[in-house]
C-alpha atoms as a PDB file:
ATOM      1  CA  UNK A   1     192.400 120.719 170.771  1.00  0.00           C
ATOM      2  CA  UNK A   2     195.132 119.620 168.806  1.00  0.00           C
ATOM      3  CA  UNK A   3     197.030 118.189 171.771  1.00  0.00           C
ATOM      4  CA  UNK A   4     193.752 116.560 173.052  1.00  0.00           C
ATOM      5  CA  UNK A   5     193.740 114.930 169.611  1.00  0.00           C
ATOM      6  CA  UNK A   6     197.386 113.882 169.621  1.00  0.00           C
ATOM      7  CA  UNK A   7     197.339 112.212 173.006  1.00  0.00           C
ATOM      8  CA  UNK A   8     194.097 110.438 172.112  1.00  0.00           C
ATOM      9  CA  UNK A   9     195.743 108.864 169.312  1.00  0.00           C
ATOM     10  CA  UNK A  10     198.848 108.097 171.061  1.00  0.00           C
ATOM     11  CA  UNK A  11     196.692 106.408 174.068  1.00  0.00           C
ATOM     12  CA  UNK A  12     194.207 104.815 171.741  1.00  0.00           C
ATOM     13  CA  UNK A  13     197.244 103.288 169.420  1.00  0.00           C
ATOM     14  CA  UNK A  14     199.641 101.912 172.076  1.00  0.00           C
ATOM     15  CA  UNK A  15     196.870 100.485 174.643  1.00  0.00           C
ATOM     16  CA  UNK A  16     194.948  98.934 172.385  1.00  0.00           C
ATOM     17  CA  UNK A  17     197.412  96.997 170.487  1.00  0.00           C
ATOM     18  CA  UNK A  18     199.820  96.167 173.259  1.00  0.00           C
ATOM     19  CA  UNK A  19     196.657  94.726 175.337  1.00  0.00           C
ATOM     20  CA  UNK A  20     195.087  93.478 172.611  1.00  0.00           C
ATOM     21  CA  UNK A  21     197.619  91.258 171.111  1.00  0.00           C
ATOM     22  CA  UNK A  22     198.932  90.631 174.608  1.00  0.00           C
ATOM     23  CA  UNK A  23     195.369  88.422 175.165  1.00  0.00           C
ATOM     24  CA  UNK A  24     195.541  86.955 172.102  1.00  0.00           C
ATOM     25  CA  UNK A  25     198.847  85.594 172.379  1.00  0.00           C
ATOM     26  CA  UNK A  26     197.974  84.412 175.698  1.00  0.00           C
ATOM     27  CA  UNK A  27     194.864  82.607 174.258  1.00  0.00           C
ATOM     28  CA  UNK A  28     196.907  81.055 171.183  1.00  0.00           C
ATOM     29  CA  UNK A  29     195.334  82.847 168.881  1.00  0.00           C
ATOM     30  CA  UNK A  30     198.314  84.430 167.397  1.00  0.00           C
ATOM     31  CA  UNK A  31     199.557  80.663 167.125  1.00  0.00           C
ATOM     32  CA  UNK A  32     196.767  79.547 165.143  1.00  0.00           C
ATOM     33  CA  UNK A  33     196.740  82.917 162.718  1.00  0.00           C
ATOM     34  CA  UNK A  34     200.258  80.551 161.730  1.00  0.00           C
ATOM     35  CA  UNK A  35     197.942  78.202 160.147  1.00  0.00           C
ATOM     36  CA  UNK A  36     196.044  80.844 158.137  1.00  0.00           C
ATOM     37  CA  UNK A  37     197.379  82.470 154.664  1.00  0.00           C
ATOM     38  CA  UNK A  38     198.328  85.975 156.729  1.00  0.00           C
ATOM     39  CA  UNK A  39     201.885  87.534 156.724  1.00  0.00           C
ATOM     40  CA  UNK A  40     202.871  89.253 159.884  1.00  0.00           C
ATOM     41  CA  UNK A  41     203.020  92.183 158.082  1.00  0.00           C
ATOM     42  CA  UNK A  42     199.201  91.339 157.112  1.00  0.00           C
ATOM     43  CA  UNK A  43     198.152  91.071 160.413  1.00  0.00           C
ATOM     44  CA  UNK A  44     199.991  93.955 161.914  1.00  0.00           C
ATOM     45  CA  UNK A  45     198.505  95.982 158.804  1.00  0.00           C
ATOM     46  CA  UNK A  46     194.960  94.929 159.734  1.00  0.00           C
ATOM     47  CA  UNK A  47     195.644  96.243 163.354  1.00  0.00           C
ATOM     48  CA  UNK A  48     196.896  99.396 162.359  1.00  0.00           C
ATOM     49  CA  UNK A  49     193.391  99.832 159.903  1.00  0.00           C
ATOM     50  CA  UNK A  50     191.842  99.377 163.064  1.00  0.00           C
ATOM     51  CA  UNK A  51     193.489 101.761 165.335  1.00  0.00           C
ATOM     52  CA  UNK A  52     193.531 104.366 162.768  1.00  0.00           C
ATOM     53  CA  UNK A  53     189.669 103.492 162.212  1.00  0.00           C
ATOM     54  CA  UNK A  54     189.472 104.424 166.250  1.00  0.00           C
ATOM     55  CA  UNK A  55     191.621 107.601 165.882  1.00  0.00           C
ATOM     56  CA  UNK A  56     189.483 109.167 163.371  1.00  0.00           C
ATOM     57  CA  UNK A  57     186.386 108.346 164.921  1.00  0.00           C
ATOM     58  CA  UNK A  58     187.899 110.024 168.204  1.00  0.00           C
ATOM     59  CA  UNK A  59     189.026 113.191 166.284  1.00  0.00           C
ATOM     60  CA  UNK A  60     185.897 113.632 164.671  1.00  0.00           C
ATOM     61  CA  UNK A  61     184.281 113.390 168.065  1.00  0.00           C
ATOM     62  CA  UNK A  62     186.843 115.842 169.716  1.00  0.00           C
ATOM     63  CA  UNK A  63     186.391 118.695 166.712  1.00  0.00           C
ATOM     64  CA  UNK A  64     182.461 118.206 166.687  1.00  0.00           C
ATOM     65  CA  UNK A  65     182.551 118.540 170.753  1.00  0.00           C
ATOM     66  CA  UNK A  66     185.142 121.920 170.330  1.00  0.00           C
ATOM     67  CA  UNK A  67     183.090 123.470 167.538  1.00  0.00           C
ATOM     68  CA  UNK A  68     179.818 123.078 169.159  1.00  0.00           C
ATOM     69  CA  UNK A  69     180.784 123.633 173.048  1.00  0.00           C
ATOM     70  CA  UNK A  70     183.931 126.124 172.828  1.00  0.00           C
ATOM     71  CA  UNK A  71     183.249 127.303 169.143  1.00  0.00           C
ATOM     72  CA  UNK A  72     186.380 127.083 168.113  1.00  0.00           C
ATOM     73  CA  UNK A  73     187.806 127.331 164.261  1.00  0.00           C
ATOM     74  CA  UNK A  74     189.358 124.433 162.344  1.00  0.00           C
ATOM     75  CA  UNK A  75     191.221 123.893 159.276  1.00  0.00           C
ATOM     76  CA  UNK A  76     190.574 121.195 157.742  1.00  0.00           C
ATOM     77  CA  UNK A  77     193.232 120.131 155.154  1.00  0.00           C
ATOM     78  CA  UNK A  78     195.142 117.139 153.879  1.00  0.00           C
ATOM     79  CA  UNK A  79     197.905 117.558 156.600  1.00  0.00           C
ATOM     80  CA  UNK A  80     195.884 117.089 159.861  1.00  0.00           C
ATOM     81  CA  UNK A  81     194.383 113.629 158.044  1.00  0.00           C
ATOM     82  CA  UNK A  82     198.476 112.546 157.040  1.00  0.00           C
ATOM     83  CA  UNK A  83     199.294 113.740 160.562  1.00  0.00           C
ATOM     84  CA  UNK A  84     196.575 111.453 162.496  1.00  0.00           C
ATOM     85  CA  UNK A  85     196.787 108.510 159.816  1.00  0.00           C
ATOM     86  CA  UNK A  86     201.150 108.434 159.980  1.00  0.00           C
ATOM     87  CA  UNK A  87     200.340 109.076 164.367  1.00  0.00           C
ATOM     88  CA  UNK A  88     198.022 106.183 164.686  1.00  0.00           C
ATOM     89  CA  UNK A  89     200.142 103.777 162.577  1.00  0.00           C
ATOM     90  CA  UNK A  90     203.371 104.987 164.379  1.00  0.00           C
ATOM     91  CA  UNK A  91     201.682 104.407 167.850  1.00  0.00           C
ATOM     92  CA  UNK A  92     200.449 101.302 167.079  1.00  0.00           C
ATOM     93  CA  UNK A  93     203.763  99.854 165.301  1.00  0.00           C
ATOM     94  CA  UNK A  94     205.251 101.423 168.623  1.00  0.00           C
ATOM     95  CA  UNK A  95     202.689  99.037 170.482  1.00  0.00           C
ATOM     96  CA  UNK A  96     203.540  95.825 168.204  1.00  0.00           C
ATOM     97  CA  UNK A  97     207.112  95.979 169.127  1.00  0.00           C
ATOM     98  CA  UNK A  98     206.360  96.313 172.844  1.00  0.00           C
ATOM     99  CA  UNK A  99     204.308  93.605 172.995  1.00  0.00           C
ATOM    100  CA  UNK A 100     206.753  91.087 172.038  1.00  0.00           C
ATOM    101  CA  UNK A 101     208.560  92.292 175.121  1.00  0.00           C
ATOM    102  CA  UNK A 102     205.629  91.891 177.709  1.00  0.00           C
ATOM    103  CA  UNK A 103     204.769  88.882 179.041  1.00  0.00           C
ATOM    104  CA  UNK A 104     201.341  88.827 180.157  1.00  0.00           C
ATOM    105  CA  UNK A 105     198.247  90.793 180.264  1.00  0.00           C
ATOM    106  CA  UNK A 106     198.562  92.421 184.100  1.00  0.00           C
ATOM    107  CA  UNK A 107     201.956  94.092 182.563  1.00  0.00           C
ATOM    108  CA  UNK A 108     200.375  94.890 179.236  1.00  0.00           C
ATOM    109  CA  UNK A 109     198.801  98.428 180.527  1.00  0.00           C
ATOM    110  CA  UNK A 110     202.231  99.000 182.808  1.00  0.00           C
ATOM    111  CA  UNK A 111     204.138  98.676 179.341  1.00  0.00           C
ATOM    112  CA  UNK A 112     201.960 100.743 177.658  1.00  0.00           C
ATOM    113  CA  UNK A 113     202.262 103.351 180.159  1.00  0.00           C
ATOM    114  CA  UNK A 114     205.848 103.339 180.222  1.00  0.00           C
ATOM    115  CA  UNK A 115     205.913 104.438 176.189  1.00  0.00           C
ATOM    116  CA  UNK A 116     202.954 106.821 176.526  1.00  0.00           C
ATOM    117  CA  UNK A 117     203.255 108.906 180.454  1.00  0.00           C
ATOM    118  CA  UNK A 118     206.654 110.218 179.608  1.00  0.00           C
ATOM    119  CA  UNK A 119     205.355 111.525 175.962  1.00  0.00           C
ATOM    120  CA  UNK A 120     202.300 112.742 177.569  1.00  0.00           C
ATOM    121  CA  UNK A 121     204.806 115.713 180.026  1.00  0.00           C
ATOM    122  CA  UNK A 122     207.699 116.140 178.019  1.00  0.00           C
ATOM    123  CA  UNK A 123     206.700 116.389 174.292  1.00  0.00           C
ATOM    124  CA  UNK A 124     204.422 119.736 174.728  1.00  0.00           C
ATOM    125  CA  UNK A 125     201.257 118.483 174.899  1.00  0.00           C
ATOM    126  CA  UNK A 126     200.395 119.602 178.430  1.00  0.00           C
ATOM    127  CA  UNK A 127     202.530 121.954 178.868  1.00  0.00           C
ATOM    128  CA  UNK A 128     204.736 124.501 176.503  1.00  0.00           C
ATOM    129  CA  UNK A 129     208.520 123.843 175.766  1.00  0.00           C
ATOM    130  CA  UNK A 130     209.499 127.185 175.966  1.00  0.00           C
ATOM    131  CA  UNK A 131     208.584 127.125 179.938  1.00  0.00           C
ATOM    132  CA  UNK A 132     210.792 123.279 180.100  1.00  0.00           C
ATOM    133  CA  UNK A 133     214.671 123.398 180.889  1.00  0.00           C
ATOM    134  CA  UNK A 134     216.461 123.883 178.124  1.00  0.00           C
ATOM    135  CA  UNK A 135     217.534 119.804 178.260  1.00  0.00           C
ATOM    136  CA  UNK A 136     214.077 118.861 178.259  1.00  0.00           C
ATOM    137  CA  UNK A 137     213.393 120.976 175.215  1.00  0.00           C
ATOM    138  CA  UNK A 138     216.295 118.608 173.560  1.00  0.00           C
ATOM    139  CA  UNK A 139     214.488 115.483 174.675  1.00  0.00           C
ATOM    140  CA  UNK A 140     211.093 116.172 173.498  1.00  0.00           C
ATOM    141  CA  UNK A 141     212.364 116.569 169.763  1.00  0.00           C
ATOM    142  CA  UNK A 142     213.128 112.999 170.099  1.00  0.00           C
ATOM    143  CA  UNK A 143     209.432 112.009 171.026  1.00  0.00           C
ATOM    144  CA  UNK A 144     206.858 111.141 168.404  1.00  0.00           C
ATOM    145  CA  UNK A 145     204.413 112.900 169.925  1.00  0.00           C
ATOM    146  CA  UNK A 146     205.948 116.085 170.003  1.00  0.00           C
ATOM    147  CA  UNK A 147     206.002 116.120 166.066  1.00  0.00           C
ATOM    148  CA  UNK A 148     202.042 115.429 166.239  1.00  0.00           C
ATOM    149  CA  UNK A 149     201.017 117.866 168.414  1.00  0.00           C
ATOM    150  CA  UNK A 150     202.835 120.406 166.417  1.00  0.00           C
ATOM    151  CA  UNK A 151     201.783 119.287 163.464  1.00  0.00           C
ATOM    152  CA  UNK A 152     198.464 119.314 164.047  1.00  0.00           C
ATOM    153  CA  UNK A 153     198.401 122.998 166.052  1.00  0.00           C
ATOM    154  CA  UNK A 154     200.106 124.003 162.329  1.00  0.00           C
ATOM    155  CA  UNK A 155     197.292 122.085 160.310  1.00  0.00           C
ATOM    156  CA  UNK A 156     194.636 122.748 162.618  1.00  0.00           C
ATOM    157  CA  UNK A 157     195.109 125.833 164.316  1.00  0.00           C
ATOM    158  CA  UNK A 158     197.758 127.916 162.069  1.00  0.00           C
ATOM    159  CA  UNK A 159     197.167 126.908 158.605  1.00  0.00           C
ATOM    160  CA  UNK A 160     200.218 126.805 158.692  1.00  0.00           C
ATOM    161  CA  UNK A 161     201.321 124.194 156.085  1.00  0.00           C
ATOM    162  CA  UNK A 162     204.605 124.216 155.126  1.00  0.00           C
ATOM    163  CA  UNK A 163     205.054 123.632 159.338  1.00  0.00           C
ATOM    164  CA  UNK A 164     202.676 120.711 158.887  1.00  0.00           C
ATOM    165  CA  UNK A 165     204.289 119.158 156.286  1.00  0.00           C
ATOM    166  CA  UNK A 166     207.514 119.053 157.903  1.00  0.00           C
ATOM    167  CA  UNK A 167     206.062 117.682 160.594  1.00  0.00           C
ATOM    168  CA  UNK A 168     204.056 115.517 158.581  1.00  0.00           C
ATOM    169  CA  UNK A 169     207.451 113.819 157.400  1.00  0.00           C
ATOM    170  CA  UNK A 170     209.417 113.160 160.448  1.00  0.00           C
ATOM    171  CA  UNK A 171     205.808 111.377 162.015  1.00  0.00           C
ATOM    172  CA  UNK A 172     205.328 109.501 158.259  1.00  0.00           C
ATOM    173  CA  UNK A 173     209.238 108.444 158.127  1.00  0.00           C
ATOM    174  CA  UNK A 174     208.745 107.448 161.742  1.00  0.00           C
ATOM    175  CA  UNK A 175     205.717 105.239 161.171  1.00  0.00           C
ATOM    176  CA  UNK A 176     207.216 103.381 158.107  1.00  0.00           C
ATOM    177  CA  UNK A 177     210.260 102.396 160.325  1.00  0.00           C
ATOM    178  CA  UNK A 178     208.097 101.406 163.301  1.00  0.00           C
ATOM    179  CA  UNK A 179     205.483  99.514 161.029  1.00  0.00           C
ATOM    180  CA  UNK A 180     208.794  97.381 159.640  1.00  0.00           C
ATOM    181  CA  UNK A 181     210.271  97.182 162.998  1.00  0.00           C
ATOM    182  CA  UNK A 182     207.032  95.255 164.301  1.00  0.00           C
ATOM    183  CA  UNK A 183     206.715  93.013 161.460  1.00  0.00           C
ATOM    184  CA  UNK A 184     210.275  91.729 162.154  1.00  0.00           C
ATOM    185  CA  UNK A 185     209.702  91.293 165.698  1.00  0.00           C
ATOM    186  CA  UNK A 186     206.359  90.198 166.409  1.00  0.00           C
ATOM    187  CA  UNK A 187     205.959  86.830 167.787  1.00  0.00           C
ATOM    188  CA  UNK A 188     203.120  84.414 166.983  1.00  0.00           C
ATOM    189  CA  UNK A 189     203.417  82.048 169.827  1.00  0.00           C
ATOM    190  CA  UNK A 190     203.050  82.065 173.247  1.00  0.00           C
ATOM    191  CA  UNK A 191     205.719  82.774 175.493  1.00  0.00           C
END
C-alpha cells in the first residue's frame, strides 16, 4: 500500500501540473495572471495546495479501500502526513520546472512520463532493490520517489519512525529546493 500511495502522488503531482499549466499557458492565461497582484511563487503555491489537496484525498481512498478489502493495519502518525504533504509539493515543483521546458499540450503527458516511468521501475516501488544490480541500487537513492516509498512502508507499515523521519528530511529538503527552483523558472507567457 505504501508504494500504491507513493506512485499515486508522484503521478497525480507531475501530470496534473505539467498539463495543467501547459493549457493555460497556451490559452494566455498565465499572461494575464501578470496583470493580477500574484507572485509566481503565489501561484505555484496555490498549485501545490491543490495537488496536495488531490494526494490526500487519494490516500485516504487507497487506506479506506486496503482496510476494508485486504484488512490490512495502518499507522497513522505525523510522518506518513509530512511524507505525502513534502511528496506532493516535491512532485509538483518537479512538474513546474518541466513545464517551462515543454512546448505544447500533445508533449505535456510525454514530459511527464519521462520524470515519472523511470521512478516508477527503479526507485522500489514495483519491485525490491535488493533483487536490482547493484548499480541500479545506486541510482534509485537518487530518485525522489525512492525516499517516499520508504518512508511511508516505515510510517505506515513499520512504525518505524526514526526511518521515517530520515526519510521525511531528504523528501522535505527536496521539496523546498524544487518549490524555489520553479518559482525562478516558471514562465508566464506563451512560448
Amino acid at each position: 500500500m505504501p508504494g500504491v500511495i507513493a506512485l499515486t502522488v508522484m503521478t497525480n503531482s507531475v501530470f496534473g501540473v505539467i498539463e495543467s499549466n501547459t493549457k493555460f499557458r497556451k490559452k494566455g492565461m498565465l499572461r494575464k495572471l501578470l496583470t493580477t497582484p500574484f507572485t509566481r511563487g503565489e501561484w505555484i503555491m496555490a498549485k501545490m495546495l491543490f495537488m496536495l489537496f488531490m494526494s490526500f484525498v487519494s490516500t485516504f481512498v487507497i487506506i479506506i479501500v486496503g482496510m476494508v478489502v485486504w484488512n490490512l493495519n495502518v499507522h497513522f502518525n505525523v510522518y506518513m502526513f509530512v511524507i505525502i504533504t513534502s511528496a506532493s509539493f516535491a512532485f509538483a515543483g518537479m512538474g513546474m520546472i518541466v513545464t517551462r521546458f515543454v512546448k505544447d499540450e500533445e508533449t505535456a503527458p510525454a514530459a511527464a512520463n519521462i520524470i515519472t516511468f523511470p521512478m516508477m521501475f527503479l526507485a522500489g516501488i514495483f519491485f525490491p532493490l535488493e533483487v536490482m544490480p547493484s548499480f541500479l541500487q545506486v541510482v534509485a537513492k537518487f530518485m525522489p520517489l525512492y525516499y517516499v516509498g520508504e518512508g511511508l512502508r516505515d510510517a505506515m507499515i513499520f512504525g518505524d519512525a526514526s526511518g521515517a523521519l530520515m526519510n521525511s528530511l531528504v523528501i522535505f529538503i527536496f521539496a523546498a529546493v524544487v518549490f524555489a527552483i520553479g518559482v525562478v523558472v516558471t514562465s508566464w507567457k506563451e512560448k
